[in-house]
Protein backbone atom coordinates (compact mmCIF):
# COMPACT_ATOMS: atom_id res chain seq x y z
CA UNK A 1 105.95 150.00 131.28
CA UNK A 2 107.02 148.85 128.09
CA UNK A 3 104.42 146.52 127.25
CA UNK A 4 101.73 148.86 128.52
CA UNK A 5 103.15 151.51 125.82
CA UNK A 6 103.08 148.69 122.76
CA UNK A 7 99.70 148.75 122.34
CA UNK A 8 99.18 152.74 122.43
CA UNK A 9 101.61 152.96 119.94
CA UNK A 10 99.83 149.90 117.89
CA UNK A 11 97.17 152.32 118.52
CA UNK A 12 98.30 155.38 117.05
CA UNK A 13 100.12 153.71 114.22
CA UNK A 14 97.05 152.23 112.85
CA UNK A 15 95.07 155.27 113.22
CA UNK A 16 92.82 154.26 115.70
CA UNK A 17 91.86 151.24 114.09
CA UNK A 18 91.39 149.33 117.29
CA UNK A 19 88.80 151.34 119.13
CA UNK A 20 86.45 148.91 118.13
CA UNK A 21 88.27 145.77 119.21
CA UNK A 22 86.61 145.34 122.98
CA UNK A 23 83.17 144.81 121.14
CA UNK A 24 83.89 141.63 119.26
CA UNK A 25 82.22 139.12 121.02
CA UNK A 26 79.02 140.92 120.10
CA UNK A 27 80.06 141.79 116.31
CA UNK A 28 77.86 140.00 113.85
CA UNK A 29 78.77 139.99 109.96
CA UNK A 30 75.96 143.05 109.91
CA UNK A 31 78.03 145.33 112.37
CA UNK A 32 81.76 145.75 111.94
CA UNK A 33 83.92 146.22 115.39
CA UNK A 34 86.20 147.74 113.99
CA UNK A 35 86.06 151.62 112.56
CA UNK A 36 87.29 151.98 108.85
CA UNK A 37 91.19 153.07 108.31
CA UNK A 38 92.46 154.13 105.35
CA UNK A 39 93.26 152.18 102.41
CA UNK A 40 95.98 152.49 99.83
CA UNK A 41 95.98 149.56 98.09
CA UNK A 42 95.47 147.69 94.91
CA UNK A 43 91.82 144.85 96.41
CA UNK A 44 90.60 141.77 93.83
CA UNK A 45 87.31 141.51 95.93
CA UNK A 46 84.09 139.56 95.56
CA UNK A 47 81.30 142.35 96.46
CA UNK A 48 78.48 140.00 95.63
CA UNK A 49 79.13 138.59 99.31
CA UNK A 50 78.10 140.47 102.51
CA UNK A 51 80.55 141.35 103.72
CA UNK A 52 82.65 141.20 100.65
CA UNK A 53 85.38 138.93 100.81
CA UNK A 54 88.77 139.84 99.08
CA UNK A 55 90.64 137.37 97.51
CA UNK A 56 94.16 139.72 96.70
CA UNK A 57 95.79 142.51 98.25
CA UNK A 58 98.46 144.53 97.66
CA UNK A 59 99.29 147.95 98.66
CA UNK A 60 100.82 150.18 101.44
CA UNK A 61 98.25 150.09 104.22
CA UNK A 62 94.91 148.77 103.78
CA UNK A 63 91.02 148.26 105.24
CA UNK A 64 88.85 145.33 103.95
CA UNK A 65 86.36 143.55 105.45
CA UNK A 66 87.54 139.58 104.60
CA UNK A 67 90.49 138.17 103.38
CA UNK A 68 90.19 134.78 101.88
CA UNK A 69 93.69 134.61 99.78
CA UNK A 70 96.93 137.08 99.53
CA UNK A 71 97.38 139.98 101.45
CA UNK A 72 100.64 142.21 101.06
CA UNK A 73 100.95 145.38 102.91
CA UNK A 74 104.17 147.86 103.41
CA UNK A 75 102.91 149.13 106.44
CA UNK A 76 99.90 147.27 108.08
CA UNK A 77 96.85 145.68 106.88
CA UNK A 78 93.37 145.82 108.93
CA UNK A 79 90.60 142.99 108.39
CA UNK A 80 87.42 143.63 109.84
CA UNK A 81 85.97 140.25 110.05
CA UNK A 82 87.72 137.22 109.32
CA UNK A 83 91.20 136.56 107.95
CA UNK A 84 92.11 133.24 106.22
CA UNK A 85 94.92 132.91 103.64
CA UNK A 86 98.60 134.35 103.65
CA UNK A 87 98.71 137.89 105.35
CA UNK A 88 102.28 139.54 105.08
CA UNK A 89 102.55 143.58 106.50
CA UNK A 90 105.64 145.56 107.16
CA UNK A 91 104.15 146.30 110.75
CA UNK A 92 100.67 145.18 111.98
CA UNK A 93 98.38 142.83 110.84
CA UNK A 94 95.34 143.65 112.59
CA UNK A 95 92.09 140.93 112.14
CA UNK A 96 88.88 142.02 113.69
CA UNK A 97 87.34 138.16 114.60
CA UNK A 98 89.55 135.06 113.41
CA UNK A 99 92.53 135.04 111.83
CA UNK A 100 93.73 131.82 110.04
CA UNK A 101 96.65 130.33 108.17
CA UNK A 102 99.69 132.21 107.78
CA UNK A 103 99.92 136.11 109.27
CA UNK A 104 103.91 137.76 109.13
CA UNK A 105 104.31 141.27 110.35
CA UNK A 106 107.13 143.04 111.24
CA UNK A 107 105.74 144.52 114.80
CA UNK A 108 102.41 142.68 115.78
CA UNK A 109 99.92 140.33 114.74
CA UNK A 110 96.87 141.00 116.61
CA UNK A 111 92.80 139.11 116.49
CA UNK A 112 90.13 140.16 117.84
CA UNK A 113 88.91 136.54 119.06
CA UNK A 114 91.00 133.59 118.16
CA UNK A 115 94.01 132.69 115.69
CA UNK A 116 95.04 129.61 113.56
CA UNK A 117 98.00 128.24 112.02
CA UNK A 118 101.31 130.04 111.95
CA UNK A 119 101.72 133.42 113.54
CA UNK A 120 104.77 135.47 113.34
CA UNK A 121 105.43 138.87 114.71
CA UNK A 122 108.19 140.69 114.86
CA UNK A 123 107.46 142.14 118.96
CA UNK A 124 103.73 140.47 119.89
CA UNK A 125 100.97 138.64 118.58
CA UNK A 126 97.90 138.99 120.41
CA UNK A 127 94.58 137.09 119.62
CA UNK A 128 91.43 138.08 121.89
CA UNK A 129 90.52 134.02 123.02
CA UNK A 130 92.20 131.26 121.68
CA UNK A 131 95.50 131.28 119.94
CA UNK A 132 96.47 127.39 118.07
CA UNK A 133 99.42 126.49 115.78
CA UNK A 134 102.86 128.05 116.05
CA UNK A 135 102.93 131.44 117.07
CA UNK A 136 106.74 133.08 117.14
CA UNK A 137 107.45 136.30 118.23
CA UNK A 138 110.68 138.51 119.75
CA UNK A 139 108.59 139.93 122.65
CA UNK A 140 105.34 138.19 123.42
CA UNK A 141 102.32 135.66 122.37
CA UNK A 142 99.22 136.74 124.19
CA UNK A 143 96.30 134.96 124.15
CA UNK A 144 93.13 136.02 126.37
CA UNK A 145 91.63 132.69 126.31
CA UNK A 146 93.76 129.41 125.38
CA UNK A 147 96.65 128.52 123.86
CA UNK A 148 97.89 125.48 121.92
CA UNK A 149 100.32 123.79 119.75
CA UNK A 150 103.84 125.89 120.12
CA UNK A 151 104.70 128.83 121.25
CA UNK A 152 107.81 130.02 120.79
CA UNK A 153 109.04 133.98 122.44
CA UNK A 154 111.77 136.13 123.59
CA UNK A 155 110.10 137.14 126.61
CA UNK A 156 106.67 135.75 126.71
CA UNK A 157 104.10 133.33 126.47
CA UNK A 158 100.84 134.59 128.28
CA UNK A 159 97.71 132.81 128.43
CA UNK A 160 94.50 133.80 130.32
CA UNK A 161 92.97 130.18 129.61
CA UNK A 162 94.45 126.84 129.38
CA UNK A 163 97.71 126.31 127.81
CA UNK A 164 98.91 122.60 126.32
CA UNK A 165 101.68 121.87 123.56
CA UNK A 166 104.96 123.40 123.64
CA UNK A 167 105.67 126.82 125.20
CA UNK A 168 108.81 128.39 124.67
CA UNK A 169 110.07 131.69 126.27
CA UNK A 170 113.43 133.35 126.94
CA UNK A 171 111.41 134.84 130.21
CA UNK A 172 108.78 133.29 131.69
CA UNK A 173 105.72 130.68 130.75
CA UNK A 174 102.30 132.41 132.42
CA UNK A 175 99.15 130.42 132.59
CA UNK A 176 96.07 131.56 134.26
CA UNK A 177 94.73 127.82 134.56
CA UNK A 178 95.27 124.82 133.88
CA UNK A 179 98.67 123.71 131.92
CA UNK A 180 99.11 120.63 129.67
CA UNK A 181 102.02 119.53 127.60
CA UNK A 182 105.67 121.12 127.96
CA UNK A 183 106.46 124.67 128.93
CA UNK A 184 110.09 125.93 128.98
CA UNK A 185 111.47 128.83 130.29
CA UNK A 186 114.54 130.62 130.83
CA UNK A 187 113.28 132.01 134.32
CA UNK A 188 109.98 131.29 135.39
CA UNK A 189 107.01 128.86 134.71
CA UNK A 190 103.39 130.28 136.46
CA UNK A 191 100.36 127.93 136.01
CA UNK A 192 97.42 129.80 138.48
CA UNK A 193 95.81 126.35 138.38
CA UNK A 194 96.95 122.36 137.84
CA UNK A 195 99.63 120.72 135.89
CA UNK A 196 99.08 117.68 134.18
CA UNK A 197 102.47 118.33 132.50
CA UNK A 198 105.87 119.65 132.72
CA UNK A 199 107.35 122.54 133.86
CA UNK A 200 111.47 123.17 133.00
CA UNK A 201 113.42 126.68 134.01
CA UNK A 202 116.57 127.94 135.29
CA UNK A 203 115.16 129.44 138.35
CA UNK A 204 111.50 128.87 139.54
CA UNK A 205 108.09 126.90 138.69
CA UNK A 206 105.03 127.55 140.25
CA UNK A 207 102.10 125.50 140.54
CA UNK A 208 98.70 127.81 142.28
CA UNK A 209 96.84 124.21 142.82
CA UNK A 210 98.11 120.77 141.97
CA UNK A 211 101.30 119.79 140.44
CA UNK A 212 100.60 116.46 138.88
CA UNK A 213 103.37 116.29 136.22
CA UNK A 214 106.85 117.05 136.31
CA UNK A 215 108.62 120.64 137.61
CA UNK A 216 112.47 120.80 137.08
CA UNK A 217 114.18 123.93 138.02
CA UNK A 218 117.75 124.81 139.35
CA UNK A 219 116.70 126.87 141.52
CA UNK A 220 113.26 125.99 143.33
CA UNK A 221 109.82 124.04 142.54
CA UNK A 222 106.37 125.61 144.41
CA UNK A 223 103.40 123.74 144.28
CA UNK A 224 100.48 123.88 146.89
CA UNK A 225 99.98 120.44 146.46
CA UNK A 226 102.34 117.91 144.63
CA UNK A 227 101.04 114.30 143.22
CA UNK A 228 103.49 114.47 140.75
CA UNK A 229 107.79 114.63 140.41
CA UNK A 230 109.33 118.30 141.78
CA UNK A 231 113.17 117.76 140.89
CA UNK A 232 114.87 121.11 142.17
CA UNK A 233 118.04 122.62 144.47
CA UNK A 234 114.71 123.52 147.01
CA UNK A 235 111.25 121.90 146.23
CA UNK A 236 108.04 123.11 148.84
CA UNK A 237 104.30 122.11 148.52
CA UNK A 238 101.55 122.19 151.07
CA UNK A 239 100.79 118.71 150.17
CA UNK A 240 103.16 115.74 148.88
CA UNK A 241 101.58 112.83 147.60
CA UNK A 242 104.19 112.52 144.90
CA UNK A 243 108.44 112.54 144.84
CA UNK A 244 110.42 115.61 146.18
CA UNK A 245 113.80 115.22 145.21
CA UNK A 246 116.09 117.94 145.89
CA UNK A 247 118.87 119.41 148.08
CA UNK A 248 115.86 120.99 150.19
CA UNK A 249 112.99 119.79 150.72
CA UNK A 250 109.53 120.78 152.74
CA UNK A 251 105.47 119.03 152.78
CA UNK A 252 103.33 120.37 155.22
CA UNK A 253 101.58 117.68 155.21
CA UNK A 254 102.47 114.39 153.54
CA UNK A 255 100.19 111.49 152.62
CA UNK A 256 102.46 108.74 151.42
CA UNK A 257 104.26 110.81 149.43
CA UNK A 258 107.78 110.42 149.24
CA UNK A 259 110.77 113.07 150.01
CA UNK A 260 114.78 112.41 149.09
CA UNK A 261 117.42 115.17 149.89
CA UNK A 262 120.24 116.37 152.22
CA UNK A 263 117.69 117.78 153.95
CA UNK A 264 114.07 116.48 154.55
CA UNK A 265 111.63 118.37 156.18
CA UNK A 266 108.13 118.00 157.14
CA UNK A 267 104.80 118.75 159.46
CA UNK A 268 103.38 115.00 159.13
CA UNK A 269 105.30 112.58 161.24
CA UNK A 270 102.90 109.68 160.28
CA UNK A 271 102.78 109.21 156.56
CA UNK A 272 105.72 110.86 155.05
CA UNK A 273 108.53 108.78 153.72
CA UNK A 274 111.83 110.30 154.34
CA UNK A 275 115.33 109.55 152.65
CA UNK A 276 118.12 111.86 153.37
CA UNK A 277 121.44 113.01 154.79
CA UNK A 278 118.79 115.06 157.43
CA UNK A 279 115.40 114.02 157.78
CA UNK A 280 113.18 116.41 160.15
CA UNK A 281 109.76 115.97 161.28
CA UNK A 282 107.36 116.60 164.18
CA UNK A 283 108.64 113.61 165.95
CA UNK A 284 112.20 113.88 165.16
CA UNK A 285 114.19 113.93 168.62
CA UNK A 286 117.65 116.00 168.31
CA UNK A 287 120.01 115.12 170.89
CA UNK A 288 123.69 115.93 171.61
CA UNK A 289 126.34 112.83 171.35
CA UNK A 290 129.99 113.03 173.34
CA UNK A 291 132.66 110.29 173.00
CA UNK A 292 135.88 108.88 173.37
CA UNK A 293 137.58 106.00 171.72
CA UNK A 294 140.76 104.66 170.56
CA UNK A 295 140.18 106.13 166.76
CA UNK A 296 138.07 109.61 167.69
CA UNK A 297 139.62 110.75 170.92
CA UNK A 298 137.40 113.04 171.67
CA UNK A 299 134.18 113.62 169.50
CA UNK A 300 131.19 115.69 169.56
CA UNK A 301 128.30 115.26 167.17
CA UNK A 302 124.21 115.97 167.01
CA UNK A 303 121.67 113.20 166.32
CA UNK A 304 118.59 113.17 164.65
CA UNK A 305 116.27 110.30 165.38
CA UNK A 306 113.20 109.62 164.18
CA UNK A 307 110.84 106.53 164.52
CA UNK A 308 113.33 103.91 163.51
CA UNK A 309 116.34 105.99 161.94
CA UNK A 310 118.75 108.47 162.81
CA UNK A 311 121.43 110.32 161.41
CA UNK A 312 124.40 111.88 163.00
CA UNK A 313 127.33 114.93 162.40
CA UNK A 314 130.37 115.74 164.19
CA UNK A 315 133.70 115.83 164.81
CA UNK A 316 136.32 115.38 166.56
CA UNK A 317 140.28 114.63 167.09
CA UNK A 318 141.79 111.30 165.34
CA UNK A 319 145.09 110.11 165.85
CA UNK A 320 146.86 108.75 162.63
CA UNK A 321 149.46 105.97 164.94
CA UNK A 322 151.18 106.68 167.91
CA UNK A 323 154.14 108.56 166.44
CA UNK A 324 152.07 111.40 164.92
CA UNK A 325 149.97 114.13 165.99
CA UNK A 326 146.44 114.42 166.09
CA UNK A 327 144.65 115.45 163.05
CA UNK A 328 140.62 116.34 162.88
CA UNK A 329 137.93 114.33 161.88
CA UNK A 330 134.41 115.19 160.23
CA UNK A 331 131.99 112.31 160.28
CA UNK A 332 128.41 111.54 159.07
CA UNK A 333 126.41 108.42 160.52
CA UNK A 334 123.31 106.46 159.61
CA UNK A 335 121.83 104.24 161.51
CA UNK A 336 118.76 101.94 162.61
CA UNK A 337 117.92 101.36 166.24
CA UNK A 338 115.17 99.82 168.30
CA UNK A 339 114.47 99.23 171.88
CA UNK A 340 114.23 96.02 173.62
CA UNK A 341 113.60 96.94 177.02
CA UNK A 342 112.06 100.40 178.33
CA UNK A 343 115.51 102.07 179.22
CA UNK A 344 117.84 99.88 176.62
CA UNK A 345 118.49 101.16 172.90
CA UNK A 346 119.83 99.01 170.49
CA UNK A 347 121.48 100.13 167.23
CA UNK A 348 123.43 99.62 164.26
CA UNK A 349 124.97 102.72 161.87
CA UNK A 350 127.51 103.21 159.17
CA UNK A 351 129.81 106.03 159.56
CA UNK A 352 132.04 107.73 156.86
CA UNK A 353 134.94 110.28 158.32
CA UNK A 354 136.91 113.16 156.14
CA UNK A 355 140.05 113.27 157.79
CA UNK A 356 142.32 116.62 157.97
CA UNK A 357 145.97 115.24 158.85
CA UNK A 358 147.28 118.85 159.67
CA UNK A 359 151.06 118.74 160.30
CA UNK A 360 151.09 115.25 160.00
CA UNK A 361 151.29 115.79 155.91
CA UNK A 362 155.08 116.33 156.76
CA UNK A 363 155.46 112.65 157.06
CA UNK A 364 155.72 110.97 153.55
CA UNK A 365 153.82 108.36 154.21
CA UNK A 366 150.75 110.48 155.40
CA UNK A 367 149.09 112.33 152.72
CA UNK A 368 147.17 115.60 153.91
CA UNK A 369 143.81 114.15 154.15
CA UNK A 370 142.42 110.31 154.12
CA UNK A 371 138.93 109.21 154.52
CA UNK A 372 137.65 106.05 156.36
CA UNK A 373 134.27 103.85 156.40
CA UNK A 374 133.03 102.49 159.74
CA UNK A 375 130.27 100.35 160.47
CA UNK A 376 129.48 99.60 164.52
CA UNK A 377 127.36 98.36 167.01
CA UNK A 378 125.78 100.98 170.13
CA UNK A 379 124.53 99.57 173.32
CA UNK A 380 122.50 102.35 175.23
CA UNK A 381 121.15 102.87 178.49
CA UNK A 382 119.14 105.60 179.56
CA UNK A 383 118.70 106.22 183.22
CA UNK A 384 116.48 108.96 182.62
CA UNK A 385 115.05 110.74 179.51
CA UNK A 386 116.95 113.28 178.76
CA UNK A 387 120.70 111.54 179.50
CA UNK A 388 122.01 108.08 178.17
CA UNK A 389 125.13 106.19 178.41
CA UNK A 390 126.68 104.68 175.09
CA UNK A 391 129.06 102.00 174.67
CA UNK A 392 130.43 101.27 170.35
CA UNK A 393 132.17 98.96 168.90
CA UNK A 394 133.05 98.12 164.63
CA UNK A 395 135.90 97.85 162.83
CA UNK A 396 137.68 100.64 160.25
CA UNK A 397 139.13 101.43 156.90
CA UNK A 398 140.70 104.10 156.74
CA UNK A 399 141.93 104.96 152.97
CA UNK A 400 143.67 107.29 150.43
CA UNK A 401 141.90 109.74 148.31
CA UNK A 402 144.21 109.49 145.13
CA UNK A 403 145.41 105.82 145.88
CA UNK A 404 143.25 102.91 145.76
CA UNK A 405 145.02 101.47 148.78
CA UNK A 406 144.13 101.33 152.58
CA UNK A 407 146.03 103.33 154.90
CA UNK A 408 145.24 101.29 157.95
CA UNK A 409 142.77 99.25 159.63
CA UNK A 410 141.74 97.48 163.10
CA UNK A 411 138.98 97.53 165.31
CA UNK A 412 137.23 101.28 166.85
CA UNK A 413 135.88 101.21 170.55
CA UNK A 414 134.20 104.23 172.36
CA UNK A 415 132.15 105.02 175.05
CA UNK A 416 130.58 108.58 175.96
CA UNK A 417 127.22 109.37 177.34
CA UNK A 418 123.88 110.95 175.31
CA UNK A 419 122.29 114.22 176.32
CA UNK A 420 118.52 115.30 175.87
């Protein structure tokens, strides 16, 4: 609502000098698009040129057709034509075709088609097409057509073209197509159409086509295809040809593209490349592991396999000697496995266990919690499809947390039976 307001009040504050503004792409130097204002102001103007061309202003508000020089206005100053020089107004600056070099106003800086060089406004600057050089504002650079070089806002930096350089806003980055260069924002970066650089915000990018740069966010990357780096706590494209690296992450389809993460997912069980605490896929087979052993008593975990790999979770009960009680044990496996006959898996895994020693802390030599590495062999046969029989056997460390010292050691058997 706000924003919608700003330029009805640019409106009435200039007295209507921007009913003409719409028009400018068919103004020539024989029609002015903008209507005459008043002027209160001291002009040094050529009038030999058409139109004439002033070369120094100074005054409260003013209306001239071109400024090629010094401009200084209390309140606003409105150029018909073209503006090049140093324009300096207490509110609006207000240039009816192209305004270059150096433009300062306390509320807006606004062009009717493009702007050059260095642009500062105290809400907005708005140029009609193509806005290049630094523009600063508190609010807002708007540009209808492209923007380059830096931009640098409180809020935002809008452009209905292409966007490249450095974009800076405390809000959000918004580009309607493609997006080149650096854009950083405090919340959001929008490009409509490709990135061929990088995105960087606290909470989202978004990416309407092809991400082939770089999107970094804390919160979550979007892209509806990726060919490039998405770096984020959640990162999703349609398409992944690049690197997903995140805490989450989901392709619909993957062509070689690569995907690292606690947890992988996927709709192409072919070509994606998965490396993760979870990796999940079309072909990924869950399945439900029980077992018993001289370390985990009892245990009960879930497996996810897929073509060659699997990774496991569970828990279960693990006694700390013979003289204490039984404490609990989380553990997290990965492993490799292959089959060498029709009903006979073969595997290898690495397991790491976070171990809970419950009352056992009482004892002095058994701290409250201990953590252990195990790396085994698993012989399974499978009688059927959906139910195996297991048989395990490695060796384990188990160790302290604040000690660099081992706790205990020997060799871990178990046995249980596979389901689904």
């Amino acid at each position: 609502m706000k924003m919608k307001l700003l330029p009805l009040f640019l409106l009435l504050l200039t007295g209507g000098w921007l009913a003409g503004t719409s028009t400018y792409a068919q103004s020539t130097r024989k029609q002015t698009g903008l209507k005459k204002g008043a002027n209160i102001s001291l002009n040094i103007a050529d009038a030999k040129k058409q139109p004439p061309c002033t070369f120094f202003n100074v005054g409260l508000l003013s209306s001239y057709p071109d400024l090629n020089g010094f401009s200084l206005n209390v309140v606003s100053s409105l150029n018909h034509y073209d503006s090049k020089g140093l324009q300096l107004s207490g509110l609006v600056n207000i240039t009816g075709i192209d305004a270059g070099g150096v433009h300062v106003a306390g509320l807006a800086n606004i062009s009717g088609r493009n702007s050059y060089g260095l642009t500062l406004g105290g809400l907005v600057n708005v140029s009609g097409h193509t806005t290049r050089g630094l523009a600063i504002s508190a609010l807002g650079n708007i540009s209808g057509g492209n923007m380059s070089g830096m931009g640098v806002s409180g809020l935002l930096n809008v452009s209905n073209g292409k966007m490249s350089g450095l974009q800076v806003a405390g809000l959000a980055n918004v580009t309607r197509k493609e997006q080149r260069g650096f854009a950083l924002a405090g919340a959001l970066n929008l490009t409509a159409d490709t990135l061929r650089g990088a995105q960087t915000a606290l909470l989202m990018n978004i990416v309407g086509k092809t991400s082939r740069g770089v999107q970094l966010a804390a919160l979550s990357n979007l892209a509806v295809g990726n060919s490039g780096l998405q770096l984020s706590a959640a990162n999703y494209t349609e398409t992944n040809k690049g690197l997903q690296l995140g805490l989450i992450n989901f392709a619909a389809c993957t062509h070689r593209g690569w995907q690292v993460g606690l947890l992988n997912m996927s709709n192409d069980s072919i070509s994606t490349h998965q490396l993760g605490l979870f990796n999940l896929n079309p072909h990924t087979h869950i399945q439900m592991v029980a077992g018993a052993g001289n370390l985990n008593i009892a245990s009960l975990s879930a497996r996810f396999k897929n073509r060659f790999s699997y990774t496991e979770i569970g828990g279960g009960f693990y006694p700390l000697g013979v003289d204490r009680e039984f404490s609990l044990s989380a553990f997290y496996r990965m492993g490799l496995f292959c089959k060498p006959f029709r009903r006979v898996e073969l595997a290898a895994d690495a397991g790491f266990y976070h171990i809970e020693a419950l009352n056992n802390k009482q004892d002095a030599d058994c701290p409250e919690r201990l953590y252990a590495f195990q790396p085994r062999i698993n012989l399974t046969y499978y009688p059927n499809r959906k139910f195996g029989i297991f048989a395990a056997g490695g060796y384990s460390w188990t160790r302290y947390y604040n000690r660099n010292r081992t706790f205990d050691h020997q060799p871990t058997l178990e046995a249980g039976f596979v389901l689904f």
